[in-house]
Protein backbone atom coordinates (compact mmCIF):
# COMPACT_ATOMS: atom_id res chain seq x y z
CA UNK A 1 -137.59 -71.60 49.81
CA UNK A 2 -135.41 -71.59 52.88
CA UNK A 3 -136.98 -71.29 55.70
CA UNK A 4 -133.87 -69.84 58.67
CA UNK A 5 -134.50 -68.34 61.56
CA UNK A 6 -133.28 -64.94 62.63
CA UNK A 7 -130.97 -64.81 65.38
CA UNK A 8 -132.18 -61.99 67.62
CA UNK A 9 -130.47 -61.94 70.46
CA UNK A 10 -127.53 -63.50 72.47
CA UNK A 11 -128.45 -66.03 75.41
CA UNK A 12 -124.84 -67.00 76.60
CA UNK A 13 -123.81 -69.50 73.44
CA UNK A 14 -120.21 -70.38 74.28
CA UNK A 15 -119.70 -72.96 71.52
CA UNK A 16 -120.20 -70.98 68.27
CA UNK A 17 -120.13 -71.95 64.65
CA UNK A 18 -120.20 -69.44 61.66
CA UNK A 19 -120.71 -70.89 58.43
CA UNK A 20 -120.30 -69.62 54.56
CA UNK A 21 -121.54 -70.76 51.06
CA UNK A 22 -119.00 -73.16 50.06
CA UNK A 23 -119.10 -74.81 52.99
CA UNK A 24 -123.05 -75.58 52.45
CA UNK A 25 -122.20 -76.15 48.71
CA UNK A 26 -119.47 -78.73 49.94
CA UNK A 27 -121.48 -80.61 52.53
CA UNK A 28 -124.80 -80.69 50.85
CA UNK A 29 -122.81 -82.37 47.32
CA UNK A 30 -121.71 -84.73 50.02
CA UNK A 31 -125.14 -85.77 51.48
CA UNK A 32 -126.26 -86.32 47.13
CA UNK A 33 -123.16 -88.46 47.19
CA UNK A 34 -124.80 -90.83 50.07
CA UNK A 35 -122.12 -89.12 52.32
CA UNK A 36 -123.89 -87.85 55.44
CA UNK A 37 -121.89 -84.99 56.84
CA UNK A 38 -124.31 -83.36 59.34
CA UNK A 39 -123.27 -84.51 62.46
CA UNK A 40 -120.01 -82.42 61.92
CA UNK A 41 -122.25 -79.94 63.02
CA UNK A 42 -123.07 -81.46 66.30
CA UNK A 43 -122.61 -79.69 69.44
CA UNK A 44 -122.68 -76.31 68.72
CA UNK A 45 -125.16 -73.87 70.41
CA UNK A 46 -125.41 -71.49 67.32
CA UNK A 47 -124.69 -72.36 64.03
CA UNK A 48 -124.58 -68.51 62.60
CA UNK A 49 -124.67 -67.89 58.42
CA UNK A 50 -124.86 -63.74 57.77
CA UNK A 51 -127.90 -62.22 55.74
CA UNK A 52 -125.30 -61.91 52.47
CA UNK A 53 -123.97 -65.22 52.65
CA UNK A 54 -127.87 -66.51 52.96
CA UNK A 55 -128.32 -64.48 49.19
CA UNK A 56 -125.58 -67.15 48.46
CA UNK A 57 -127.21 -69.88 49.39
CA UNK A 58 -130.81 -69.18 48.68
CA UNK A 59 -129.53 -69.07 44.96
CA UNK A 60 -129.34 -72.97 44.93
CA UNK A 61 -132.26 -74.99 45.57
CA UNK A 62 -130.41 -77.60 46.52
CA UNK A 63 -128.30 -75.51 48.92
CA UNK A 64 -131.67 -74.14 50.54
CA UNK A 65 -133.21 -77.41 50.87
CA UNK A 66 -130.11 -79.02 52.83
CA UNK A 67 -130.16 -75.71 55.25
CA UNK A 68 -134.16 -76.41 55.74
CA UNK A 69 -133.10 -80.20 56.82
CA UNK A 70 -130.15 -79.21 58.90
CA UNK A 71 -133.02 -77.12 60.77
CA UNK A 72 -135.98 -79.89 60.29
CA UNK A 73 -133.43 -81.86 62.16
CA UNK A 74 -133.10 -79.63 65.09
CA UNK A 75 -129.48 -78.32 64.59
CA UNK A 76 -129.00 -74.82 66.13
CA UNK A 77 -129.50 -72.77 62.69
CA UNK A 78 -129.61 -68.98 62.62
CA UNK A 79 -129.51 -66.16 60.23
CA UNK A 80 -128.13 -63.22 61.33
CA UNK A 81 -128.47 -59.16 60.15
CA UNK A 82 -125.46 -57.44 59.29
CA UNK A 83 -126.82 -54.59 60.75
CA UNK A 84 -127.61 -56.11 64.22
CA UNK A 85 -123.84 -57.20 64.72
CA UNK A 86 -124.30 -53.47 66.94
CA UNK A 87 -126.29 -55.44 69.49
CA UNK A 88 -123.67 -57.65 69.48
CA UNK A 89 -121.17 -55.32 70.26
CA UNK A 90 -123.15 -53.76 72.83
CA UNK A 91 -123.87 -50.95 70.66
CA UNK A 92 -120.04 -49.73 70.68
CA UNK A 93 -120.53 -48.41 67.03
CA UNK A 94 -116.94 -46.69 67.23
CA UNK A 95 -115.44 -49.95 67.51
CA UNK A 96 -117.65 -51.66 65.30
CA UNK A 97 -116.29 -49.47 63.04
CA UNK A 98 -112.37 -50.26 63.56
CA UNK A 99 -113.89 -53.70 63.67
CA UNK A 100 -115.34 -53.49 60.09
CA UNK A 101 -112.24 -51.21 59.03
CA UNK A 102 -109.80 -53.65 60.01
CA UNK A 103 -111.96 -56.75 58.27
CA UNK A 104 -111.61 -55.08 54.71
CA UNK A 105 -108.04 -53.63 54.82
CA UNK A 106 -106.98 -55.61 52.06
CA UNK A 107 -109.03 -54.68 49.59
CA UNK A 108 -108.17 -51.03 48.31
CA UNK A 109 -111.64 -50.13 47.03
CA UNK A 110 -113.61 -50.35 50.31
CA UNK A 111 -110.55 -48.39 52.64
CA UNK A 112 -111.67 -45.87 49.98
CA UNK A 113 -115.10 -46.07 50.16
CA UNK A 114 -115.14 -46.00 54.02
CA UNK A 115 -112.38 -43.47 54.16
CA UNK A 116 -114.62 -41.52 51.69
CA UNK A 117 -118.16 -42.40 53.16
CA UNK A 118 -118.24 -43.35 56.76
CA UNK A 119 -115.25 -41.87 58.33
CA UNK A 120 -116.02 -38.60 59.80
CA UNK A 121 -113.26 -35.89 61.52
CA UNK A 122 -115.41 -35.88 64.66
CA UNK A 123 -116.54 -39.92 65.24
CA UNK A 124 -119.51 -38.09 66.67
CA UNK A 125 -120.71 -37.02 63.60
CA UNK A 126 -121.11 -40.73 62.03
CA UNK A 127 -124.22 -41.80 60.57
CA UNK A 128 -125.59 -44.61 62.94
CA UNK A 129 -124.13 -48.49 62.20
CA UNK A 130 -127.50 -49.94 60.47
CA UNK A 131 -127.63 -46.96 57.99
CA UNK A 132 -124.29 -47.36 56.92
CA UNK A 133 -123.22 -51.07 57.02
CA UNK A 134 -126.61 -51.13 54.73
CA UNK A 135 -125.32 -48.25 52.94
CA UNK A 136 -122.17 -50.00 52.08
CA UNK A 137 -123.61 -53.64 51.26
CA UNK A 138 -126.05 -51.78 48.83
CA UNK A 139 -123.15 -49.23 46.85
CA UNK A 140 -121.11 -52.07 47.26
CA UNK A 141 -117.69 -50.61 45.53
CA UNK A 142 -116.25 -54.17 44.36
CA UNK A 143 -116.99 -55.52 41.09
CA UNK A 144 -120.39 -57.37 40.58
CA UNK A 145 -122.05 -59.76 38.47
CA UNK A 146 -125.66 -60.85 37.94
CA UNK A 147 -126.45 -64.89 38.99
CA UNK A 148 -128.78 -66.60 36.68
CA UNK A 149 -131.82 -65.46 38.80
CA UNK A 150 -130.93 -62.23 38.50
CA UNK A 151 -129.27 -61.26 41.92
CA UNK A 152 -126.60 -59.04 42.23
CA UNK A 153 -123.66 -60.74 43.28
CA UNK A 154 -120.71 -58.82 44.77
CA UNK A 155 -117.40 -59.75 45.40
CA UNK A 156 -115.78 -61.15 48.62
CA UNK A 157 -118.93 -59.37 50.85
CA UNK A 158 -119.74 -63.20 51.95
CA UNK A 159 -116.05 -63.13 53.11
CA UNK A 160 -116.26 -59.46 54.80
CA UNK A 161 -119.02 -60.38 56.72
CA UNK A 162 -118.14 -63.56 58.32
CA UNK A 163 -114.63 -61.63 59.22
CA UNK A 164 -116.61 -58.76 60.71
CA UNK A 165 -119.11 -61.20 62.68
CA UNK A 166 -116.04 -63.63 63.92
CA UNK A 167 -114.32 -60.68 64.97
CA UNK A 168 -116.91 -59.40 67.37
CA UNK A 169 -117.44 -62.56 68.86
CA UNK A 170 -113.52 -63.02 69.50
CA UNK A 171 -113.31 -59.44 71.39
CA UNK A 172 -116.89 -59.46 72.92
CA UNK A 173 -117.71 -62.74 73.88
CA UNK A 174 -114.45 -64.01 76.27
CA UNK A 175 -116.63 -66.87 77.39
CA UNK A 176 -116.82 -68.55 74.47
CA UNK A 177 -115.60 -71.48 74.00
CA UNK A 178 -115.51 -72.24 70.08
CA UNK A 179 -115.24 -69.72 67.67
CA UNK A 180 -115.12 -72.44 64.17
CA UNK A 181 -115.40 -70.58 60.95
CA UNK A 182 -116.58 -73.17 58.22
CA UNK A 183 -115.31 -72.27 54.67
CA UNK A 184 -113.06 -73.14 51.82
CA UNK A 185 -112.50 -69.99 50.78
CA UNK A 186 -108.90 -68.89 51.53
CA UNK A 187 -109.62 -65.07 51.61
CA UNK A 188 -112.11 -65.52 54.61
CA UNK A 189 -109.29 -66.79 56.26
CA UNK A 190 -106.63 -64.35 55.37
CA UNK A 191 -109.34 -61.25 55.89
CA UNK A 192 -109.71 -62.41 59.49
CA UNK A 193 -106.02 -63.25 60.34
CA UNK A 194 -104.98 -59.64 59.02
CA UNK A 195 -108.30 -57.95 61.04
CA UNK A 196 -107.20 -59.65 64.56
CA UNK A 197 -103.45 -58.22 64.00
CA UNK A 198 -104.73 -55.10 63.74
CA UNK A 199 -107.41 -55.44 66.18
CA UNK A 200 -104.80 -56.51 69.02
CA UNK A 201 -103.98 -52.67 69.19
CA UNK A 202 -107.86 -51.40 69.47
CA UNK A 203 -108.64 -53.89 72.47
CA UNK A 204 -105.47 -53.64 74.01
CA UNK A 205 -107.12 -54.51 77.39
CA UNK A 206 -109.34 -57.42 76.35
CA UNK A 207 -107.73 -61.24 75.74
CA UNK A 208 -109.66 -62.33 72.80
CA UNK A 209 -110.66 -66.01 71.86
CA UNK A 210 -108.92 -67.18 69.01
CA UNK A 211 -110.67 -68.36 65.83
CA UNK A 212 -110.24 -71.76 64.49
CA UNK A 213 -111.53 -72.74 60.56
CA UNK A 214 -112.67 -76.07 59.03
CA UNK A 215 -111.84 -76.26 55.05
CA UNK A 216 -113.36 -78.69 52.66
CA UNK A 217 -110.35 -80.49 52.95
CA UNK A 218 -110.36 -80.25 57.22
CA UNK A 219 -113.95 -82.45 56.75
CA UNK A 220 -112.72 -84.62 54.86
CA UNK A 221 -109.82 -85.43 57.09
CA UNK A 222 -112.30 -85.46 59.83
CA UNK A 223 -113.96 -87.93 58.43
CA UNK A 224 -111.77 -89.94 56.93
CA UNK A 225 -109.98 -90.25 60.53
CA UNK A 226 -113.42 -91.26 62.02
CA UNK A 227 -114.00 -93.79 59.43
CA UNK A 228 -117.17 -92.09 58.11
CA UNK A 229 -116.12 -91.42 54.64
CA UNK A 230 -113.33 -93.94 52.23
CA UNK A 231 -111.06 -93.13 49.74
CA UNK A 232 -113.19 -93.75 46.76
CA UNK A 233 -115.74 -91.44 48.24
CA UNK A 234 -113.16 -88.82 48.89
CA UNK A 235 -112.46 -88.94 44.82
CA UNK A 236 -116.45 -88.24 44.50
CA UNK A 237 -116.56 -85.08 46.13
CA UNK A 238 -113.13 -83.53 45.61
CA UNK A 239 -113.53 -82.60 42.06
CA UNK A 240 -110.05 -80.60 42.36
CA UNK A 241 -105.98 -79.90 42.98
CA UNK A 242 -106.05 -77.61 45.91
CA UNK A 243 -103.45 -75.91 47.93
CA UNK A 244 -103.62 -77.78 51.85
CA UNK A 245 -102.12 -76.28 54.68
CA UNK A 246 -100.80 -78.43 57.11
CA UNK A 247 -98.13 -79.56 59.72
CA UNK A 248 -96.34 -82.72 60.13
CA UNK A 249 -94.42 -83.97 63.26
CA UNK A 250 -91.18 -85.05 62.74
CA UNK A 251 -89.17 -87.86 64.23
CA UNK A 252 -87.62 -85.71 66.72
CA UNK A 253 -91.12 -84.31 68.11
CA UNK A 254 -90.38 -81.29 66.02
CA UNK A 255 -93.48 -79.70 63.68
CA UNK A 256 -92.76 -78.74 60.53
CA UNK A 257 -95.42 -76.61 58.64
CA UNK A 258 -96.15 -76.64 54.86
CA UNK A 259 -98.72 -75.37 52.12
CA UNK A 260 -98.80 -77.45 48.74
CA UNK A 261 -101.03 -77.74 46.04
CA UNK A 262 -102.25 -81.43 46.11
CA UNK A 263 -103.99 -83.91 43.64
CA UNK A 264 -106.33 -86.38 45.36
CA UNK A 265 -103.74 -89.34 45.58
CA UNK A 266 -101.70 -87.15 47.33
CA UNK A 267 -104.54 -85.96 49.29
CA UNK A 268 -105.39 -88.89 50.71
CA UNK A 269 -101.97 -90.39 51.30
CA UNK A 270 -101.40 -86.96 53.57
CA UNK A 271 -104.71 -88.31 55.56
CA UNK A 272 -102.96 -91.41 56.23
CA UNK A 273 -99.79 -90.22 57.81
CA UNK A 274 -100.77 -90.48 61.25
CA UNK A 275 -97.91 -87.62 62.42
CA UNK A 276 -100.15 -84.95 59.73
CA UNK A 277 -102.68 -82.34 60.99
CA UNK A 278 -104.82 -80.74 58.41
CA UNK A 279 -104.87 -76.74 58.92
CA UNK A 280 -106.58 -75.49 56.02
């Protein structure tokens, strides 16, 4: 059973971590491998996973059982409501809505839904935030499957909600000084890039902190750099070809930037290059 608190309220964290199911799948396959990856976790003041991505986790017992030690072990571990991001917002439910509006833009079915379910002529007239964030999660319009214990799961909400939560923090929070998003999955990433274009316009008179992202592949450089993990470990836990975002220096200081698909040989020899930095 995992066993998380529940964040209830902000007390000035400035160093902020928000964390999704693959990354938890990833790290706690590392620590069965021998590979301890915990400390990447050190020196955050919040370590924040949302209430849908916790459904994730608490399918795997292995997955809940790694959480409970990351907490047994006294790392900053919290749970948060999707319906309390209003607190964090300071209860600006009109631009929690652009907020959440913004985070699922690319996906046709919930524009519609909101559009069709939410959105109201007079912004007066909208049902409060809890009601219908919780409204939404449950009538959840993208396709869904069943898990093997019987959950409903439903596509890319794990993703939405870690947009929508990163989000807030980036226009709310200007004191922060780490906003790290930990996740493999790629649409997390775009979902959030497209949201803060759009969100530029909304809080025109607000500098926002910029998000930053660990992959899979971003740990392992991280600890392959620091000596904490080797090459034949690397081949343990990276079971696949990926596509790795990353720049390179060049010999006339300039940066070049590329994306490529890489097996793990060629994985590894882009962690040895010393002029290569890891994006995504």
């Amino acid at each position: 059973m995992l066993n998380i608190p529940t964040f209830h309220q902000y007390n000035g964290e400035t160093k902020i971590a928000l964390m999704d199911n693959s990354a938890v799948a990833f790290m706690e396959q590392m620590e069965r491998n021998g590979i301890s990856a915990k400390e990447l976790l050190r020196g955050y003041d919040a370590v924040f996973i949302p209430r849908w991505v916790i459904e994730e986790v608490s399918d795997s017992s292995y997955r809940s059982e790694y959480i409970n030690s990351l907490i047994d072990d006294g790392f900053p571990i919290y749970s948060i409501a999707e319906e309390s991001y209003s607190e964090l917002a300071n209860g600006e439910e009109g631009n929690l809505y652009r907020i959440v509006y913004a985070a699922v833009s690319t996906l046709g079915a919930l524009k519609s839904y909101m559009r069709r379910y939410v959105q109201k002529e007079d912004p007066i007239d909208m049902s409060a935030y809890s009601d219908w964030i919780s409204e939404m999660y449950r009538n959840w319009p993208l396709s869904d499957t069943n898990t093997e214990n019987g959950r409903t799961k439903k596509k890319n909400a794990g993703e939405i909600s870690l947009t929508i939560l990163a989000e807030v923090f980036s226009w709310y929070y200007p004191d922060a000084e780490l906003i790290t998003v930990y996740t493999q999955d790629r649409d997390a990433f775009d979902y959030q890039m497209s949201a803060h274009r759009q969100l530029k316009e909304v809080f025109r008179e607000r500098t926002s902190v910029d998000v930053s992202y660990k992959s899979n592949d971003f740990l392992l450089y991280q600890m392959y750099r620091n000596g904490t993990i080797t090459r034949d470990k690397i081949n343990d836990v990276r079971k696949d070809e990926r596509v790795v975002t990353y720049t390179k220096r060049r010999p006339d200081q300039a940066v070049a930037l590329a994306s490529k698909k890489l097996n793990n040989r060629q994985f590894i020899d882009l962690l040895e290059d010393e002029s290569v930095q890891i994006i995504f």
